[in-house]
Protein backbone atom coordinates (compact mmCIF):
# COMPACT_ATOMS: atom_id res chain seq x y z
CA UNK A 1 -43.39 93.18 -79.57
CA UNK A 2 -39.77 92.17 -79.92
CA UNK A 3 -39.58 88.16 -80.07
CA UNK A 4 -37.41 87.19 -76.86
CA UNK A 5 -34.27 84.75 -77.94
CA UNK A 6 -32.13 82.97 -76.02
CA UNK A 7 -28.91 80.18 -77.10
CA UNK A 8 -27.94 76.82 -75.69
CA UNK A 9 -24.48 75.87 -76.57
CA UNK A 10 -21.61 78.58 -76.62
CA UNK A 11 -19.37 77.21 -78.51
CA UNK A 12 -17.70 77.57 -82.15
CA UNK A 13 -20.65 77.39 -83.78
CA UNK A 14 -22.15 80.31 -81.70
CA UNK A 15 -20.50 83.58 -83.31
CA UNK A 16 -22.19 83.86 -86.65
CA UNK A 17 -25.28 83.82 -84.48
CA UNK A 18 -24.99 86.31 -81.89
CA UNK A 19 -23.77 88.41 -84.36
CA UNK A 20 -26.74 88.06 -86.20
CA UNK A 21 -28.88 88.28 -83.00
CA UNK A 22 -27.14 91.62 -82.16
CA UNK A 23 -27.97 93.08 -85.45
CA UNK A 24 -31.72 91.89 -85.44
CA UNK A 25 -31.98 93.52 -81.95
CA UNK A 26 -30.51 96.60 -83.00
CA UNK A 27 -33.04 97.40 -85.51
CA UNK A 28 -36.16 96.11 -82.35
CA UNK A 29 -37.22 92.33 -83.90
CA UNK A 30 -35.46 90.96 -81.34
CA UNK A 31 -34.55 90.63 -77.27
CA UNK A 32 -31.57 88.53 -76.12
CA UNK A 33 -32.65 87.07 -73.40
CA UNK A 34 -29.14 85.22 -72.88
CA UNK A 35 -27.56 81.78 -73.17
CA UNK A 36 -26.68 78.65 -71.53
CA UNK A 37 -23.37 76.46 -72.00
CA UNK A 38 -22.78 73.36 -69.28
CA UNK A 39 -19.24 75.05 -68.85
CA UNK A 40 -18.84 77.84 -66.53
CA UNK A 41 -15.86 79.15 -68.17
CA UNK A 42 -18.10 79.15 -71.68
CA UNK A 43 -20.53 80.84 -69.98
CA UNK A 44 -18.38 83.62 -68.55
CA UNK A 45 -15.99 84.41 -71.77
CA UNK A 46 -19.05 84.86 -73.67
CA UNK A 47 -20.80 86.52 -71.56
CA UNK A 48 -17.73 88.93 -71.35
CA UNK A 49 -17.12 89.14 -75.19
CA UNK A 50 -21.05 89.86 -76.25
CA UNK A 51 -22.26 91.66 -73.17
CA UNK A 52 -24.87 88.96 -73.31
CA UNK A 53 -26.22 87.25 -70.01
CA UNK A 54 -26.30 83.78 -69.29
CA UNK A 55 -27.98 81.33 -66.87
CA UNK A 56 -26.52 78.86 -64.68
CA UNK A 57 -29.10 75.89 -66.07
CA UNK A 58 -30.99 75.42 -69.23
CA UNK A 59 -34.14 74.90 -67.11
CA UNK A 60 -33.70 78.58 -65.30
CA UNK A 61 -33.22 79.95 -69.31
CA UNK A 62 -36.17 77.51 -70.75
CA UNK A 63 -38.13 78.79 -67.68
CA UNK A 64 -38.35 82.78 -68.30
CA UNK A 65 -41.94 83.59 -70.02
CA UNK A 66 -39.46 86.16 -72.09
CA UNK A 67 -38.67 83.75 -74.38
CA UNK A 68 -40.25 82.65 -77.38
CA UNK A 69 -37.14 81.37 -79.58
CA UNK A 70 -34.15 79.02 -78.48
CA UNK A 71 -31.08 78.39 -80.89
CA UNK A 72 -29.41 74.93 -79.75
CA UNK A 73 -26.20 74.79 -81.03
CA UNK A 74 -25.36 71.86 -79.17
CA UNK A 75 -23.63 68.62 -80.32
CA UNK A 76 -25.88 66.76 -82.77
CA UNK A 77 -26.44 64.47 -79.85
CA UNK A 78 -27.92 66.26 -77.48
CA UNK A 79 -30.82 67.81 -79.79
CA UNK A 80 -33.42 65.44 -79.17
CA UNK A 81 -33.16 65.42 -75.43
CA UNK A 82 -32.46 69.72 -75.83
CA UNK A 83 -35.90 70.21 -78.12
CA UNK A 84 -37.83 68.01 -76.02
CA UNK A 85 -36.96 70.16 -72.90
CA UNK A 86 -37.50 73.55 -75.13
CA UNK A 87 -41.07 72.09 -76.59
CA UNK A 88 -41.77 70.95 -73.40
CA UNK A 89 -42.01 74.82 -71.87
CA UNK A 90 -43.03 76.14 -75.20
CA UNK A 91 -40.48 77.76 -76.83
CA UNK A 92 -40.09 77.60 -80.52
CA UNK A 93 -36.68 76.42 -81.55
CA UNK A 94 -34.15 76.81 -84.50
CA UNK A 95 -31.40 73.59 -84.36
CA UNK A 96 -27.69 73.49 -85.47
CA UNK A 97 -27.64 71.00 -88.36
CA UNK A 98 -27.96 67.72 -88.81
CA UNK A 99 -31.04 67.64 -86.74
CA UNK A 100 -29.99 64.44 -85.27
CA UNK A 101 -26.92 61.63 -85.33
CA UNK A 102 -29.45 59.51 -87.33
CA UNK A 103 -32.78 59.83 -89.63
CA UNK A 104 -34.60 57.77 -86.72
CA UNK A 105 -33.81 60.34 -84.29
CA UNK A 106 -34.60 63.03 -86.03
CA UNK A 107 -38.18 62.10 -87.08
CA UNK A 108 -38.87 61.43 -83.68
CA UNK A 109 -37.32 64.95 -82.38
CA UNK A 110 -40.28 66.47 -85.54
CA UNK A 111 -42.86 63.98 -83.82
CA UNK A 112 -42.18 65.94 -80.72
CA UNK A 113 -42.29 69.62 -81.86
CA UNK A 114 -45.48 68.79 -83.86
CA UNK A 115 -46.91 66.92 -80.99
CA UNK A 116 -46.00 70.42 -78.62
CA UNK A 117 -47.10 73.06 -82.02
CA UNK A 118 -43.83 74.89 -81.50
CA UNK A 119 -42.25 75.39 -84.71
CA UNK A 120 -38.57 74.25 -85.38
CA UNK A 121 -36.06 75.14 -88.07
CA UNK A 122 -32.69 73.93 -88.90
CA UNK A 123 -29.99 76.16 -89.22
CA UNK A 124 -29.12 75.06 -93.07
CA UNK A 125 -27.77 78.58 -94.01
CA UNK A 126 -26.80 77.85 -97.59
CA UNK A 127 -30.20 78.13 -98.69
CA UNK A 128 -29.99 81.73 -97.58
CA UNK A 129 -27.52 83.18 -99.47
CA UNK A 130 -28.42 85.61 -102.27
CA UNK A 131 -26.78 83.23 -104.97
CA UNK A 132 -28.63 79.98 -103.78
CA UNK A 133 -32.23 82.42 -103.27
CA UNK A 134 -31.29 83.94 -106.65
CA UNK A 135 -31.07 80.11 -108.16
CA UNK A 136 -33.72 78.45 -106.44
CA UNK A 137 -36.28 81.48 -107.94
CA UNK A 138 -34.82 80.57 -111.92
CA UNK A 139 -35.31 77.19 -110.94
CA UNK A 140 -39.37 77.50 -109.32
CA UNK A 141 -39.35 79.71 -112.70
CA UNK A 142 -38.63 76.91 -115.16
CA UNK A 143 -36.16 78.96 -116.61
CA UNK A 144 -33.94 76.28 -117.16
CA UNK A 145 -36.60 73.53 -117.72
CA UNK A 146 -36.54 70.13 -116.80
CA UNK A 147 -33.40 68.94 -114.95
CA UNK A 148 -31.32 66.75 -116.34
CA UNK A 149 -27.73 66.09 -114.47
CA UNK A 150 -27.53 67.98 -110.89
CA UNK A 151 -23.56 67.36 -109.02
CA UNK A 152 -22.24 68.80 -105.96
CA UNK A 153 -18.37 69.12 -105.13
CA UNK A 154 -17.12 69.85 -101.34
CA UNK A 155 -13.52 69.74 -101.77
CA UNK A 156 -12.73 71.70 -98.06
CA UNK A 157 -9.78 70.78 -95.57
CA UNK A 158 -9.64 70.26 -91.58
CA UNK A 159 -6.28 70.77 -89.85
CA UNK A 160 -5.13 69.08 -87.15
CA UNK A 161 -6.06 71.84 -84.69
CA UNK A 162 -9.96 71.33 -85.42
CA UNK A 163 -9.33 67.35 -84.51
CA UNK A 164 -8.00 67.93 -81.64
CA UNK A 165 -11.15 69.79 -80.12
CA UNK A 166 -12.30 66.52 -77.83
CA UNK A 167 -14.87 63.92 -80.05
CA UNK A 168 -14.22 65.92 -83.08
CA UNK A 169 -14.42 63.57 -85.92
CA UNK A 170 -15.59 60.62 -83.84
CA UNK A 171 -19.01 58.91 -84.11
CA UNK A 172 -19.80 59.52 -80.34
CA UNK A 173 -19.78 63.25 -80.85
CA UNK A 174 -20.51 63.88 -83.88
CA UNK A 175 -22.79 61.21 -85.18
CA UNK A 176 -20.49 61.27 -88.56
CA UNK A 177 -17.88 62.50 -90.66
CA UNK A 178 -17.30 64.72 -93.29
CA UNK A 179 -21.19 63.89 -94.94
CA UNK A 180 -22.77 64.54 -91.56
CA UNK A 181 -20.69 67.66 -90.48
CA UNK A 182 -19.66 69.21 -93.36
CA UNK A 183 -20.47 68.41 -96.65
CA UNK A 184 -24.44 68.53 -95.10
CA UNK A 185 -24.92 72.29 -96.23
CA UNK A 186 -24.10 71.98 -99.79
CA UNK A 187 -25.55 68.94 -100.27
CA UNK A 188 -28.90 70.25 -98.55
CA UNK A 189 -28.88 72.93 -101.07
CA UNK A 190 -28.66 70.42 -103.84
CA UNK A 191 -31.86 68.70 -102.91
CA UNK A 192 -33.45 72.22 -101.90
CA UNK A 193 -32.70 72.70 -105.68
CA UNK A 194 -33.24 69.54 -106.99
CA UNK A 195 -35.88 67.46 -104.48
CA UNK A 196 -34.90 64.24 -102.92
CA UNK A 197 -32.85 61.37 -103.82
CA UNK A 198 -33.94 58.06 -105.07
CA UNK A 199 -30.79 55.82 -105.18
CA UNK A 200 -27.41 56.11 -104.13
CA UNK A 201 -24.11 54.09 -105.07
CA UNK A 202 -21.07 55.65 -103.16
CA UNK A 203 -17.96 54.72 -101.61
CA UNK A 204 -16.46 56.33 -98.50
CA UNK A 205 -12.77 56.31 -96.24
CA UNK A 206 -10.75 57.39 -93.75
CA UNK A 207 -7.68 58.74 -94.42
CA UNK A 208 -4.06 58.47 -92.65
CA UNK A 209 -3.66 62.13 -91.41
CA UNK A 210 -6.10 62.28 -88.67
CA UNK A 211 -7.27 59.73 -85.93
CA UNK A 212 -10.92 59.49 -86.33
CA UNK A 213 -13.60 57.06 -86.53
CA UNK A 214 -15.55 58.77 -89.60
CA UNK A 215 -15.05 58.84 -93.15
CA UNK A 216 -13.60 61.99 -94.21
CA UNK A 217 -12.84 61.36 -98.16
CA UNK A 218 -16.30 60.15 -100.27
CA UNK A 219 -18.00 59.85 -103.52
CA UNK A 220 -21.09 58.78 -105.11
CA UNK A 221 -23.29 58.62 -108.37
CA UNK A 222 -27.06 59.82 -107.22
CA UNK A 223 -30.43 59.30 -109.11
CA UNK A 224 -33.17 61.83 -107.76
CA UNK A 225 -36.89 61.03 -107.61
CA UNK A 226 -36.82 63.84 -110.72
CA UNK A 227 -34.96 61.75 -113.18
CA UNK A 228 -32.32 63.33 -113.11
CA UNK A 229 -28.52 61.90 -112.47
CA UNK A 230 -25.23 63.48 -111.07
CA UNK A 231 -22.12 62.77 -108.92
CA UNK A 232 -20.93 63.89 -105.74
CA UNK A 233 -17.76 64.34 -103.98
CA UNK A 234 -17.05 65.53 -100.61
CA UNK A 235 -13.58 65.27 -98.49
CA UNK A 236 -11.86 67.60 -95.76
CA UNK A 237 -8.34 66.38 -97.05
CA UNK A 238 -8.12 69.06 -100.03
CA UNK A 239 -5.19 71.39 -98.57
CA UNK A 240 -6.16 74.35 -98.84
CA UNK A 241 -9.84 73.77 -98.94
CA UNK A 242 -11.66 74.88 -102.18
CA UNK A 243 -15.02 76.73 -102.66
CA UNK A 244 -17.71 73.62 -102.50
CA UNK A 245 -19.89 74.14 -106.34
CA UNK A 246 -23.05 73.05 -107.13
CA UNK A 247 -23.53 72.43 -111.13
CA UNK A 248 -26.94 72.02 -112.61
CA UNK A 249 -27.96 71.21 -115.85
CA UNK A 250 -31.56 71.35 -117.65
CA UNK A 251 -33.56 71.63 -121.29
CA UNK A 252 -33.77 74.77 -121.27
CA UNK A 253 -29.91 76.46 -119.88
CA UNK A 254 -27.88 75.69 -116.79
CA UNK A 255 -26.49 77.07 -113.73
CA UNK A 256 -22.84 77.07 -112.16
CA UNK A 257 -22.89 77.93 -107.92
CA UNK A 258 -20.05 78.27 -106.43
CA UNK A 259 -20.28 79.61 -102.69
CA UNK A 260 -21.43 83.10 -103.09
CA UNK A 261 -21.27 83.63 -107.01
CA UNK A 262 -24.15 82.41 -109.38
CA UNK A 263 -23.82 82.03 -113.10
CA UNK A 264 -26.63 81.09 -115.59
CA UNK A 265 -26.78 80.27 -119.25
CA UNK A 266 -30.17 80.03 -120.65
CA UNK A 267 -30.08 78.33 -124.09
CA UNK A 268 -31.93 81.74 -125.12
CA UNK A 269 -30.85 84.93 -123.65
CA UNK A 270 -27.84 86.22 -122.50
CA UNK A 271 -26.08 84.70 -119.30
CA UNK A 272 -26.56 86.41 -115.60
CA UNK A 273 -24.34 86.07 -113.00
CA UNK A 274 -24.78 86.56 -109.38
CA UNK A 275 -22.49 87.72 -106.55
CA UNK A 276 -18.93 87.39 -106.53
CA UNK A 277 -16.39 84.50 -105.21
CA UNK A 278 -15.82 84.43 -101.32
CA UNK A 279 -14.40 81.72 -99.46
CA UNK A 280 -17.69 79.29 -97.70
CA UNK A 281 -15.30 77.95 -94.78
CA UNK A 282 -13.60 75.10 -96.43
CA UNK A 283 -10.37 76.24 -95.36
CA UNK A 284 -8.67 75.44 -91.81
CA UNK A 285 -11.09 78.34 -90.44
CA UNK A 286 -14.41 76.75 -90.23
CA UNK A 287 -15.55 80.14 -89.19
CA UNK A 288 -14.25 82.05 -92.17
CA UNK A 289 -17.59 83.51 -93.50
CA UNK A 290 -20.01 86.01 -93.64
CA UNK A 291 -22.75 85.80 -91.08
CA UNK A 292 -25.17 87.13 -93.04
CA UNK A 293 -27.20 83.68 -94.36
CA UNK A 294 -26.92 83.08 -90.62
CA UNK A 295 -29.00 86.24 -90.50
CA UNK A 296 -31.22 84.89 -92.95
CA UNK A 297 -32.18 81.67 -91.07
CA UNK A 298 -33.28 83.46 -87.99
CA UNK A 299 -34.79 85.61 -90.01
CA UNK A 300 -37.22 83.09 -91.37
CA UNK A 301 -37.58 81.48 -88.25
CA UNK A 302 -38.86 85.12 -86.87
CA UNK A 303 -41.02 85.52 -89.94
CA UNK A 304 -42.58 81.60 -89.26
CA UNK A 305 -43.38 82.35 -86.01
CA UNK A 306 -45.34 85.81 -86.39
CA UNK A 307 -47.30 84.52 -89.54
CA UNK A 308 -48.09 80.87 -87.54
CA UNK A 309 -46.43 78.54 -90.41
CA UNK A 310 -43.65 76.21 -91.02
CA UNK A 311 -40.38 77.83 -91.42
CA UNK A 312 -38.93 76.82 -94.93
CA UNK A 313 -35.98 75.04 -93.54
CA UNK A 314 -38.44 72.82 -91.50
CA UNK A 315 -36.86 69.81 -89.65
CA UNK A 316 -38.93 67.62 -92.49
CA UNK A 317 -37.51 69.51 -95.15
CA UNK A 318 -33.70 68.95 -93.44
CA UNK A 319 -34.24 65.10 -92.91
CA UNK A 320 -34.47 64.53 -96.50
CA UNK A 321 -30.36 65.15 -96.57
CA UNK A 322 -29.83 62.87 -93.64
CA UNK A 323 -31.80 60.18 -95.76
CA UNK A 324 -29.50 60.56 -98.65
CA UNK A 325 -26.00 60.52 -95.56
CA UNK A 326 -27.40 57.48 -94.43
CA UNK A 327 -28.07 55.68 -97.69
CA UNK A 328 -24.87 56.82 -99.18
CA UNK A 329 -22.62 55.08 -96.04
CA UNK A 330 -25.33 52.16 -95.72
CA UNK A 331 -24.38 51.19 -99.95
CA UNK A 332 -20.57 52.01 -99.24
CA UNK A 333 -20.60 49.76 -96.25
CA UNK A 334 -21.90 46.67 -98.22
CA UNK A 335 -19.56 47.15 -100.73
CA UNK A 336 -16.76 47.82 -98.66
């Protein structure tokens, strides 16, 4: 039987996933069972632009025996109060990342899922896209032996149009700045790669051109628990915005990522490249990408649910990026 699906939150974030949804339900994995925004006026323009229907409360969605799978694409502040009320009737769930404005509060929002058996994901998408799948594979391979020196860049810009959207770039809202909001993907898919961090020395600030509360220009040196050693760099000052890169380097070759397009250079062999360049959203459209990883996600949270396991992108597996956020602005406060 189709798995029912329904959305809370109809905002931004929601149009790579309805259009995934749509797609999944055209080929008969899925039923759209509709969505739920707080606004009225949310609730009716997307209803009117998805042919999609929506419920006047989350409990009256939460409530239908229909449903198996709720997206929340909610503000990062919300989730924990959102999944308790979605674990609470039994629905399995699939989060917008982070999973939470802090570590604390996310472990506790896992504590609840596994305490309910529903299973949650977090909508990480990066790890979905052919280059990144194609990467992680060579890299569960060996082929490019042990790793050595593992940096991520995130050089994107925000105009002043995406501040202006009420709370955007403030703590209250958003639970953090560029690390938290953006820069989270790509650094996700560097410990998906790489495995978790062990120390962090970084610096972080706030620059002139937009009235925020956050950081929105950082660095840092990172040791993982591997060994190996790398810097990263993440701002959403770089106008234009550039494709965010993920550089790897082992014993045995490395690896070049850069949004969409792989290339590898084994130290025997000749090299392989993946994909081709596309932009990731790290211009002034946040928006501005293929909905396909999106696709992916869901995907694997449909595939986790039928075969009764842990989705990949697990909230456990997501929290280990939130630990590295926090560390990162907990050493750049004490030397600031």
């Amino acid at each position: 039987m189709p798995i029912g699906v329904g959305l809370i939150g109809l905002g931004m974030a929601v149009k790579p996933h309805i259009l995934s949804l749509l797609e999944l339900q055209a080929q008969g994995r899925i039923t759209i069972v509709g969505g739920f925004a707080p606004s009225a006026d949310r609730r009716s323009a997307f209803s009117q632009q998805w042919g999609v229907p929506v419920f006047d409360s989350q409990k009256d969605l939460l409530s239908r025996s229909d449903l198996d799978l709720v997206l929340i694409l909610t503000p990062p502040g919300t989730h924990l109060a959102t999944v308790q009320a979605a674990a609470a009737a039994g629905k399995h769930i699939l989060v917008e990342k982070p999973v939470e404005i802090s570590v604390a509060r996310g472990e506790e929002l896992a504590a609840v899922t596994e305490a309910t058996g529903v299973r949650c994901g977090v909508c990480l998408q990066h790890r979905f896209r052919p280059a990144a799948l194609r990467l992680k594979a060579v890299l569960d391979q060996g082929d490019l032996g042990d790793i050595l020196s593992a940096s991520a860049s995130i050089r994107w810009w925000r105009d002043d149009a995406y501040f202006r959207q009420p709370g955007r770039g403030m703590k209250a809202r958003d639970g953090g700045g560029v690390l938290l909001t953006q820069a989270i993907h790509t650094l996700d898919l560097l410990l998906h790669f790489v495995g978790p961090h062990k120390d962090v020395a970084g610096f972080v600030s706030t620059s002139p051109l937009r009235t925020i509360d956050t950081e929105d220009v950082t660095a840092a040196a990172v040791r993982f628990q591997s060994g190996a050693i790398g810097v990263l760099d993440a701002t959403s000052v770089a106008r234009p915005g550039y494709p965010e890169r993920i550089e790897i380097a082992g014993t045995r070759g490395s690896a070049y990522l850069e949004t969409f397009q792989l290339a590898i250079h084994r130290h025997e062999g000749p090299p392989e490249t993946v994909g081709t360049a596309q932009s990731g959203g790290g211009g002034a459209d946040p928006m501005a990408f293929d909905h396909g990883p999106h696709r992916g996600v869901i995907t694997e949270m449909l595939d986790a649910i039928e075969q009764r396991r842990e989705p990949s992108n697990s909230v456990r597996s997501a929290l280990h990026v939130q630990r590295l956020i926090e560390a990162w602005l907990s050493d750049a406060a004490a030397r600031a």
